[in-house]
C-alpha atoms as a PDB file:
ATOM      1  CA  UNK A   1     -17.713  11.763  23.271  1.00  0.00           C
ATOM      2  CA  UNK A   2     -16.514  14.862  25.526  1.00  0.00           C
ATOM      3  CA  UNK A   3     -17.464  18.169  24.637  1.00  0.00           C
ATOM      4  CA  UNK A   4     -18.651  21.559  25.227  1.00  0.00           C
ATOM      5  CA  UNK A   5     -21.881  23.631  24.387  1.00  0.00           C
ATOM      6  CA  UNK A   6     -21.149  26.225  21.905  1.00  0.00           C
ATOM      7  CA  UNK A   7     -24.056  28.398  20.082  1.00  0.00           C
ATOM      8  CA  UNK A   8     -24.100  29.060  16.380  1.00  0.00           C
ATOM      9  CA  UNK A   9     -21.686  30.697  14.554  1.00  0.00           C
ATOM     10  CA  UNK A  10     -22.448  32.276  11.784  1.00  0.00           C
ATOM     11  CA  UNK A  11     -20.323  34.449   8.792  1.00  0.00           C
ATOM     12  CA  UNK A  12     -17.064  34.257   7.826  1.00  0.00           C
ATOM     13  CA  UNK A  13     -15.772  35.820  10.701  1.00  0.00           C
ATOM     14  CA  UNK A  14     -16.013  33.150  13.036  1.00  0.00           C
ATOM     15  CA  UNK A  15     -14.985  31.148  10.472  1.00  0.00           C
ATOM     16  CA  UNK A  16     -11.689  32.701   9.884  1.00  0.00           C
ATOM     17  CA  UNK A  17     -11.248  33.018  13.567  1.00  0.00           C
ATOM     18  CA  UNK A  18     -11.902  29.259  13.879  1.00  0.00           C
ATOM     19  CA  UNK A  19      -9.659  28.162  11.667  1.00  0.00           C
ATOM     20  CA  UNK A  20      -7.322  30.284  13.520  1.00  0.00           C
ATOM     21  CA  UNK A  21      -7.798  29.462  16.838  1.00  0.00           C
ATOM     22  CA  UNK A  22      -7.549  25.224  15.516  1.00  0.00           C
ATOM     23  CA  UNK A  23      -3.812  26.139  13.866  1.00  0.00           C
ATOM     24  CA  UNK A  24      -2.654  27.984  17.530  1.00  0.00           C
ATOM     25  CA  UNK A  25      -4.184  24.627  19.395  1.00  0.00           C
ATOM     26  CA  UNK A  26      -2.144  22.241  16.661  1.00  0.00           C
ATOM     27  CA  UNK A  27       0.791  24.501  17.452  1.00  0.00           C
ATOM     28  CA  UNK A  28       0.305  24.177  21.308  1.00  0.00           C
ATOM     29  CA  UNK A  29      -0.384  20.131  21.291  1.00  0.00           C
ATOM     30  CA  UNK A  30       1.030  19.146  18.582  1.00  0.00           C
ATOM     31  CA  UNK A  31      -2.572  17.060  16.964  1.00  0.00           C
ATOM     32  CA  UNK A  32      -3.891  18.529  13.947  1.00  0.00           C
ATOM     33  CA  UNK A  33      -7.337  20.450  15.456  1.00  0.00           C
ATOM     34  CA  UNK A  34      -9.806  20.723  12.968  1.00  0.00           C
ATOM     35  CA  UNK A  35     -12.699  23.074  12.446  1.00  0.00           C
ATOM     36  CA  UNK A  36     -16.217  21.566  11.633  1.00  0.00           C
ATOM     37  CA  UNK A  37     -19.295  23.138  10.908  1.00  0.00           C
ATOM     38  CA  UNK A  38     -22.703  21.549  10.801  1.00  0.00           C
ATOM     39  CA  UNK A  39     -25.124  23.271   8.905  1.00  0.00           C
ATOM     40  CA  UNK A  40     -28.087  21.740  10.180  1.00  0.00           C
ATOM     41  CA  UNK A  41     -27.539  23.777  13.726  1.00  0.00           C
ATOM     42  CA  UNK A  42     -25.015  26.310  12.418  1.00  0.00           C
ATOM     43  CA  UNK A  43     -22.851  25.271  15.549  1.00  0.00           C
ATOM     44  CA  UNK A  44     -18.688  24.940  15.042  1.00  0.00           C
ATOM     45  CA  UNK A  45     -16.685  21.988  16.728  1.00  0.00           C
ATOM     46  CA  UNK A  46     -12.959  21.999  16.854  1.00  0.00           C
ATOM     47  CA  UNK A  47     -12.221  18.219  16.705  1.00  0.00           C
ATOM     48  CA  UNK A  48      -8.891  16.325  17.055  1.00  0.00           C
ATOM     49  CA  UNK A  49      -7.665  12.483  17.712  1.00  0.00           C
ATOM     50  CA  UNK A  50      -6.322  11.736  20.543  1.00  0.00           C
ATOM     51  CA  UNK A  51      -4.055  14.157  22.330  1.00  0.00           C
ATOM     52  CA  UNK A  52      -4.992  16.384  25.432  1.00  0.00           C
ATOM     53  CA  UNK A  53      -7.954  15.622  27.544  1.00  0.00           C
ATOM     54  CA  UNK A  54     -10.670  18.313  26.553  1.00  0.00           C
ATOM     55  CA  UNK A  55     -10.798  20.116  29.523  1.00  0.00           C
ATOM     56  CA  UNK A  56      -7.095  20.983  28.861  1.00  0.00           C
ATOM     57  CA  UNK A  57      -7.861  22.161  25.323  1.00  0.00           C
ATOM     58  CA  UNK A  58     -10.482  24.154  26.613  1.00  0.00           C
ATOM     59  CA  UNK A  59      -8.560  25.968  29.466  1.00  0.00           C
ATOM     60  CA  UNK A  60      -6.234  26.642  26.299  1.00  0.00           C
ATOM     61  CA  UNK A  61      -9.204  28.264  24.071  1.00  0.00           C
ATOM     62  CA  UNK A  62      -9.915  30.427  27.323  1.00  0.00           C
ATOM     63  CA  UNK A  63      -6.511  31.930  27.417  1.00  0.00           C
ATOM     64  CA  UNK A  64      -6.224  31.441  23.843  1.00  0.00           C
ATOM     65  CA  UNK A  65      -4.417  34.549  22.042  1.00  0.00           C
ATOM     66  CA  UNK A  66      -6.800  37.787  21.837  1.00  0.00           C
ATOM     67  CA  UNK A  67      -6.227  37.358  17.915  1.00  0.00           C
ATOM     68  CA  UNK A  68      -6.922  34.175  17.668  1.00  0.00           C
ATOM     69  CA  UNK A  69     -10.279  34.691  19.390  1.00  0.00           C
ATOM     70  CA  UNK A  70     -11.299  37.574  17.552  1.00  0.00           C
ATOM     71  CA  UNK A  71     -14.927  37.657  16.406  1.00  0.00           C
ATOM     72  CA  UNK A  72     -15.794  34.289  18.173  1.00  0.00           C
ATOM     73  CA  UNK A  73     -18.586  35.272  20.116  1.00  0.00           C
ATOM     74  CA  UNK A  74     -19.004  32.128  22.186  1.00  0.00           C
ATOM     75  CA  UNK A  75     -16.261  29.438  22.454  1.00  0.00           C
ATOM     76  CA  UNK A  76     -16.685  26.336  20.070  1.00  0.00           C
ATOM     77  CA  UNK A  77     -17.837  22.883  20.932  1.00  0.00           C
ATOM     78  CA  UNK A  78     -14.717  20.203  21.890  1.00  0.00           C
ATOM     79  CA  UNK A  79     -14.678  16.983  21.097  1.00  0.00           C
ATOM     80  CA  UNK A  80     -11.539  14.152  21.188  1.00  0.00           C
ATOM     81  CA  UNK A  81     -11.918  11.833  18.945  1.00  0.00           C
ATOM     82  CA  UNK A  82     -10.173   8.211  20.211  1.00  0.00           C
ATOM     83  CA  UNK A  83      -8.341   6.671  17.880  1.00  0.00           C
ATOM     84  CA  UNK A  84      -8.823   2.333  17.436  1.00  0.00           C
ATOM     85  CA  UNK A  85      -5.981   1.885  19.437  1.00  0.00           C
ATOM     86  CA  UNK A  86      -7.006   3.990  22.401  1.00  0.00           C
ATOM     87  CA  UNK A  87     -10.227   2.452  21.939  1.00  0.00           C
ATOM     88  CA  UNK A  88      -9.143  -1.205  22.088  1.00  0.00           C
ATOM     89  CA  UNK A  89      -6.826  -0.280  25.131  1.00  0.00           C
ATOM     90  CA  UNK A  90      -9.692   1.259  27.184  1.00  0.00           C
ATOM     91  CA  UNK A  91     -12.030  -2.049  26.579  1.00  0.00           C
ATOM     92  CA  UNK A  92      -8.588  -4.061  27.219  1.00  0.00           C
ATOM     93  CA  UNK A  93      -7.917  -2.089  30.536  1.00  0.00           C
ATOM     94  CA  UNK A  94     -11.374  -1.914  31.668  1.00  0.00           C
ATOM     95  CA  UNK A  95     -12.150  -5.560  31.075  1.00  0.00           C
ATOM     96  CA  UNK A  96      -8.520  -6.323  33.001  1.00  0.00           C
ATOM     97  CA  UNK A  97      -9.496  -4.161  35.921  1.00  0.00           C
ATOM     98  CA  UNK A  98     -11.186  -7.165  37.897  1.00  0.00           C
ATOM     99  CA  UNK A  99      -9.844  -9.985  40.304  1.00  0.00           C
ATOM    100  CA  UNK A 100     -12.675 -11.947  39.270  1.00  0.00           C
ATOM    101  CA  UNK A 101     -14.179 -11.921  42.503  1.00  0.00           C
ATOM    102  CA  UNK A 102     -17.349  -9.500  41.266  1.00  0.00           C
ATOM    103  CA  UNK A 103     -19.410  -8.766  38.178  1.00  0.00           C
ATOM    104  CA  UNK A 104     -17.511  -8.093  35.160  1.00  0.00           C
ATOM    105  CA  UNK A 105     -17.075  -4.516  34.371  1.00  0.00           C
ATOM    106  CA  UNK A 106     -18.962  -2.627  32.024  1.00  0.00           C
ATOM    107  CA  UNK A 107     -16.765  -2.824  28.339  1.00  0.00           C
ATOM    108  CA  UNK A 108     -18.754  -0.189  26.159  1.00  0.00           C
ATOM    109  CA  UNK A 109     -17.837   2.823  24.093  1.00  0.00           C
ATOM    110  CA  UNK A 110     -19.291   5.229  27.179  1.00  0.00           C
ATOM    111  CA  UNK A 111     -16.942   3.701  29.632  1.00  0.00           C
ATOM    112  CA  UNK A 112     -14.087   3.381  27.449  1.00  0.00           C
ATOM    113  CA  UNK A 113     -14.668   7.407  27.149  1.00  0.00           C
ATOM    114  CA  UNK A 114     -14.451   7.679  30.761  1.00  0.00           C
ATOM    115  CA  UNK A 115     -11.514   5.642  31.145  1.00  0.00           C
ATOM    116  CA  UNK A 116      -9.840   8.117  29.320  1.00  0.00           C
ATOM    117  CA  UNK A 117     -11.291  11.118  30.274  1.00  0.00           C
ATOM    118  CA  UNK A 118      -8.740  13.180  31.938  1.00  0.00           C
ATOM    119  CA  UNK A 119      -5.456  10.863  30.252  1.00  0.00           C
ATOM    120  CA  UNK A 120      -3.659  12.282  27.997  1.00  0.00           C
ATOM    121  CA  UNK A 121      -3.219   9.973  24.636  1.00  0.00           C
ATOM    122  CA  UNK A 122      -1.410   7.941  23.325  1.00  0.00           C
ATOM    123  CA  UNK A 123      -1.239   6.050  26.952  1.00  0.00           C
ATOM    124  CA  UNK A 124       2.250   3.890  26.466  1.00  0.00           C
ATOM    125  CA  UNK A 125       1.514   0.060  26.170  1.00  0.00           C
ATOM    126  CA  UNK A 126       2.806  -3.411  27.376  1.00  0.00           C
ATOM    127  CA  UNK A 127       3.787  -6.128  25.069  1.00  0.00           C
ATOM    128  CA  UNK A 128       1.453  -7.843  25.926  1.00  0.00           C
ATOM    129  CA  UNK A 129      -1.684  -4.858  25.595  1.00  0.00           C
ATOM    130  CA  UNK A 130      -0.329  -4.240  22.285  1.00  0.00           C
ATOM    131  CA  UNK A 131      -0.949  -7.637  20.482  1.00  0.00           C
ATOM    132  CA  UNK A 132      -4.002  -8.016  22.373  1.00  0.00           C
ATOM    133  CA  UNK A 133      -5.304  -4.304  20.729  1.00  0.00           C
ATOM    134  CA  UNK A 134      -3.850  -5.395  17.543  1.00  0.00           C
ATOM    135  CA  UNK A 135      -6.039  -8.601  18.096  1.00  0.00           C
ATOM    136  CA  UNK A 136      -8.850  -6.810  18.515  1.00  0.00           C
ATOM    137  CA  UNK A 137      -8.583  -4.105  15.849  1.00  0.00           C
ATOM    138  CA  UNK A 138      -7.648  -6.924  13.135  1.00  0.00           C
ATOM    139  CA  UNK A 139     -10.771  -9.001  13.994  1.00  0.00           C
ATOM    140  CA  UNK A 140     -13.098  -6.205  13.793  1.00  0.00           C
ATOM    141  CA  UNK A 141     -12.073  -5.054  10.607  1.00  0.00           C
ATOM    142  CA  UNK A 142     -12.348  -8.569   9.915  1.00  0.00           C
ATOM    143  CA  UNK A 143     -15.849  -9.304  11.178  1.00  0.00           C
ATOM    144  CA  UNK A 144     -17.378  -6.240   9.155  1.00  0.00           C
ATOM    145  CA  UNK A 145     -14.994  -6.667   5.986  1.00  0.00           C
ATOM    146  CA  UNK A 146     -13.889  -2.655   6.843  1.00  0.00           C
ATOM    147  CA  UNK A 147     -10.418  -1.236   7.762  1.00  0.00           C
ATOM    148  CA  UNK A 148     -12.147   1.051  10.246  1.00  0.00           C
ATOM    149  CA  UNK A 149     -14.201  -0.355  13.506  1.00  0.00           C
ATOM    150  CA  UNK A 150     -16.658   2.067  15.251  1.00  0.00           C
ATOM    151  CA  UNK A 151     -15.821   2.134  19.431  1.00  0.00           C
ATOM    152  CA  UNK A 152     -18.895   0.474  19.847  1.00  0.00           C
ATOM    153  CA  UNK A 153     -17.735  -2.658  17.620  1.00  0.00           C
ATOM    154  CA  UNK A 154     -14.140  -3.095  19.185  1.00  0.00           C
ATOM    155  CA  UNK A 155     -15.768  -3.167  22.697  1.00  0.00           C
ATOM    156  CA  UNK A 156     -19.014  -5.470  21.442  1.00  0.00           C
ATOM    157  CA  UNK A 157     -15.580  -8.298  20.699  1.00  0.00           C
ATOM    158  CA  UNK A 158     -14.848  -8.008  24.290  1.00  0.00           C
ATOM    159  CA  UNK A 159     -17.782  -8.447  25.707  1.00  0.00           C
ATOM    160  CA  UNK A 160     -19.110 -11.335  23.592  1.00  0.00           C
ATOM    161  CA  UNK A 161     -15.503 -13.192  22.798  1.00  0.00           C
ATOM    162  CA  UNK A 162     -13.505 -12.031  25.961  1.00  0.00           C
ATOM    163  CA  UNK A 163     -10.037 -11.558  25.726  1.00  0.00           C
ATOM    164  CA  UNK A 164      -8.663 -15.023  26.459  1.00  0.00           C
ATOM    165  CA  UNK A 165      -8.758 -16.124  22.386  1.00  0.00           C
ATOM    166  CA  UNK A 166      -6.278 -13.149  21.488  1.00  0.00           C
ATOM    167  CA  UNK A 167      -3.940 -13.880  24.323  1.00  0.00           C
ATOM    168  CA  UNK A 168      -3.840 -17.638  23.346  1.00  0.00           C
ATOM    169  CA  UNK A 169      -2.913 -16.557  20.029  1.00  0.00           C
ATOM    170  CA  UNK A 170       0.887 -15.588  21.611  1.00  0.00           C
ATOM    171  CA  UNK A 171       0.912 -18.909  23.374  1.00  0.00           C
ATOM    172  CA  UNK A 172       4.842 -18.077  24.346  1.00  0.00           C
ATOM    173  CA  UNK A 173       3.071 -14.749  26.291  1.00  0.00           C
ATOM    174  CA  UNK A 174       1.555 -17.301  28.520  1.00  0.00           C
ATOM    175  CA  UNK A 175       2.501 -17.554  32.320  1.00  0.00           C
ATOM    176  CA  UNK A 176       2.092 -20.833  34.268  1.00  0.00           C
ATOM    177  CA  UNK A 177      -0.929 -20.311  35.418  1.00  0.00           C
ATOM    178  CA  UNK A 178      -2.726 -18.847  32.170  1.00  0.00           C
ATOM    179  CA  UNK A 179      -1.444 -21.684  30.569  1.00  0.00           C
ATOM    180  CA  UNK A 180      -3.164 -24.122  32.700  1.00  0.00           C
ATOM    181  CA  UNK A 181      -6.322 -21.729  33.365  1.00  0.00           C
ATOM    182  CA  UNK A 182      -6.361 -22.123  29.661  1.00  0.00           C
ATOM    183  CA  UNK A 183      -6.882 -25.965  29.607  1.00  0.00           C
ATOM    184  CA  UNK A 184      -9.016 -26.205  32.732  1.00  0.00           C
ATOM    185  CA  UNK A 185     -11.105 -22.597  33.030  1.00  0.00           C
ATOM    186  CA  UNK A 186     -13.956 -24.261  31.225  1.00  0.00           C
ATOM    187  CA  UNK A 187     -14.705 -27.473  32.899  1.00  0.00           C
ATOM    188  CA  UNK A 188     -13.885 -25.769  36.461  1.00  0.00           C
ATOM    189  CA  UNK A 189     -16.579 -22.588  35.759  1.00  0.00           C
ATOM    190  CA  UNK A 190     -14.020 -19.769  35.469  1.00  0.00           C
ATOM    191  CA  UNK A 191     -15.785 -17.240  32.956  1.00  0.00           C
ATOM    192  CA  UNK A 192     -13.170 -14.631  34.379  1.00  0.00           C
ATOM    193  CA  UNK A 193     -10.659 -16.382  32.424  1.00  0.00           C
ATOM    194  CA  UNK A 194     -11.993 -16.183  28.942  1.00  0.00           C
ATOM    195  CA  UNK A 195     -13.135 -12.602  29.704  1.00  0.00           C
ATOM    196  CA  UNK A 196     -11.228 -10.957  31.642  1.00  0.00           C
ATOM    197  CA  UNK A 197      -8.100 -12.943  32.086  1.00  0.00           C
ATOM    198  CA  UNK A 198      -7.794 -13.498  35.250  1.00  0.00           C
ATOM    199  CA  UNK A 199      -6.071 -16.986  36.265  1.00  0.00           C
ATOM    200  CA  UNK A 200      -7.827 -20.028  38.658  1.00  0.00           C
ATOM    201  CA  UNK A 201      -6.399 -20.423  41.888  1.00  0.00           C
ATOM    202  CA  UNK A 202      -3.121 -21.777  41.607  1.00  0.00           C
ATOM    203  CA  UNK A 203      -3.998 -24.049  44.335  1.00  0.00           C
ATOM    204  CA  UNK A 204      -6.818 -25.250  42.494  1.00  0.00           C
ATOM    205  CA  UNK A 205      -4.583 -25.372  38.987  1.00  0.00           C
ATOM    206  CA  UNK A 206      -1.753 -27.536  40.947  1.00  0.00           C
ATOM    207  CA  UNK A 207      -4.803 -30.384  41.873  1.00  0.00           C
ATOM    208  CA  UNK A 208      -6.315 -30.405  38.678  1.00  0.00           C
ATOM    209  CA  UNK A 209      -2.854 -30.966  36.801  1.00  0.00           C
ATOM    210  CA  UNK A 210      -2.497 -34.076  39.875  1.00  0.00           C
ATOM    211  CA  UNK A 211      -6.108 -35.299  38.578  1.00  0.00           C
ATOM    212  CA  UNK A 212      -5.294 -34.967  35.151  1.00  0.00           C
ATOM    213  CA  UNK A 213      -4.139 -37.933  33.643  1.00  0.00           C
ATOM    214  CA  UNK A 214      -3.971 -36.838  29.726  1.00  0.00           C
ATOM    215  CA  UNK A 215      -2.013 -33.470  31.140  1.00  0.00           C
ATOM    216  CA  UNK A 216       1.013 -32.783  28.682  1.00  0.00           C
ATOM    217  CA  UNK A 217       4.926 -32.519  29.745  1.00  0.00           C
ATOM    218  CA  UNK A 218       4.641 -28.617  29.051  1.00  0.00           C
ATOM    219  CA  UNK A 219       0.959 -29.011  31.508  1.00  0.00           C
ATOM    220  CA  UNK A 220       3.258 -30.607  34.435  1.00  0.00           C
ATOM    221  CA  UNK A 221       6.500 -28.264  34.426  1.00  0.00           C
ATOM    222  CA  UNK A 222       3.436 -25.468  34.537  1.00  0.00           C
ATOM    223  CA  UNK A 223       2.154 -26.923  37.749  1.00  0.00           C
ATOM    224  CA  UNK A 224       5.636 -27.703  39.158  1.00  0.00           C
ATOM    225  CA  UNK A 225       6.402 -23.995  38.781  1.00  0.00           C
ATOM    226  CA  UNK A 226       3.537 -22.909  40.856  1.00  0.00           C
ATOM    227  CA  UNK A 227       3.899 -26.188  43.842  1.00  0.00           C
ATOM    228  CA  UNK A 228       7.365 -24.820  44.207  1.00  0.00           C
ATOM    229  CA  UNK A 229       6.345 -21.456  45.217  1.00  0.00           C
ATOM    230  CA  UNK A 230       2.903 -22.241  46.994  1.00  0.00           C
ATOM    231  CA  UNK A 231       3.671 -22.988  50.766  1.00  0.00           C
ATOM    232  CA  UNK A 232       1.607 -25.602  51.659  1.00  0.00           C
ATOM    233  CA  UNK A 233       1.014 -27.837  48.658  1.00  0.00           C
ATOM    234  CA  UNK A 234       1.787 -31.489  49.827  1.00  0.00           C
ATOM    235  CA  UNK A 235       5.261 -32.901  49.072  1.00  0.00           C
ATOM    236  CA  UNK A 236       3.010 -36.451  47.466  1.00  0.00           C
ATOM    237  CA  UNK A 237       1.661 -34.063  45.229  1.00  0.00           C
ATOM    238  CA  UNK A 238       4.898 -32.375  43.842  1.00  0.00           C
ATOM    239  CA  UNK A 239       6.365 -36.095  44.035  1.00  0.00           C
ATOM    240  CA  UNK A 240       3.577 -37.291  41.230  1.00  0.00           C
ATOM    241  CA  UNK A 241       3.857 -34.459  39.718  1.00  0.00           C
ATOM    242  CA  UNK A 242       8.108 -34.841  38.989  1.00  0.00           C
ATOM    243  CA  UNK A 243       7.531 -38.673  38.244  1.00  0.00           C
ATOM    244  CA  UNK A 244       5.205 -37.799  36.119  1.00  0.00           C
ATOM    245  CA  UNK A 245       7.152 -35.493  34.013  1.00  0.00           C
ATOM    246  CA  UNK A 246      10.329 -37.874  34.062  1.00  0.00           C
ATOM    247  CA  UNK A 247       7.987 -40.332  32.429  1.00  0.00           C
ATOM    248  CA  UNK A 248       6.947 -37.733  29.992  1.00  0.00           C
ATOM    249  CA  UNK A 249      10.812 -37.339  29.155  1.00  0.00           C
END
């Protein structure tokens, strides 16, 4: 996680001044700093969740208030602590960030820290990013019977189960496309799908829907939606497809 070199601190001193200097940052940002002292090294961290980016809590420690900084002979270590949620909505970013077109992108706690580097937290989130984090964070607790997941854990679930089994769980979030991607991703080798989300060709989602002779009613208004709006897709095609459907009922 981010954070600066500090040197040991010993006596009460520093560890009045400390405790001062985390109550004037709480004040300023509004998340509870907190003091911590390892005893193995002697050295003091201020810690907090979330919140400013470190370098901004650190420019504030530099112009910090003389008495607040009084008998602190070296500035503290800083280190943000991310919270589940702005864990699972790194990995959920990071793994989103792709067209599909190249290798998937790196979904671990050391990139999720990255991501977030110089963002401000909470970062606001869709409707659709928040039941996939909730997703996430509920199935981790669940996989390791805890009501806390480590960073490490919540982006291990995106790598190995992908994304596309918490989406399908809000099958009404769906759009045409997903919906078929959903049914056909496997069988036409689309990995991107499952984890990453990113949709098949529409072109390619309209002929397998054509080819498809067990596709459902809901299957064929999906592939109607995208013929309509794809220039080019042959008017037999769109024909089958709306006697199809009137079949269906």
């Amino acid at each position: 996680m981010p954070d600066r070199d500090g040197t040991p601190l010993p006596g009460e001193g520093p560890r009045r001044s400390l405790r001062s200097l985390a109550a004037l940052l709480t004040r300023e940002f509004g998340a509870e700093v907190e003091p911590r002292h390892d005893p193995d090294t002697g050295r003091w961290t201020l810690e907090w969740t979330d919140g400013e980016t470190v370098e901004r809590v650190e420019r504030a420690v530099r112009a910090a208030d003389p008495e607040a900084a009084r008998g602190l002979p070296h500035a503290p270590r800083l280190r943000r602590r991310l919270s589940e949620t702005a864990v699972a909505l790194g990995a959920v970013r990071l793994a989103t960030s792709t067209d599909g077109s190249g290798p998937r992108p790196s979904v671990d706690a050391a990139a999720v820290e990255a991501f977030w580097r110089g963002v401000r937290l909470p970062s606001p989130l869709t409707e659709r990013e928040a039941f996939l984090v909730y997703g996430l964070i509920y199935q981790a607790h669940d996989d390791h019977r805890h009501n806390e997941a480590e960073p490490e854990q919540i982006c291990r679930l995106v790598r190995q189960a992908g994304l596309a089994v918490f989406l399908l769980r809000r099958p009404e979030a769906l759009t045409p496309a997903e919906l078929l991607t959903a049914r056909y991703a496997g069988s036409h080798g689309h990995p991107a799908w499952r984890y990453c989300l990113v949709p098949m060709d529409d072109a390619r989602l309209v002929q397998a829907v054509d080819e498809d002779r067990t596709a459902t009613a809901e299957h064929l208004r999906a592939a109607l939606t995208l013929a309509t709006a794809l220039p080019g897709t042959p008017e037999p095609v769109t024909s089958r497809l709306r006697a199809r459907l009137r079949r269906r009922g």
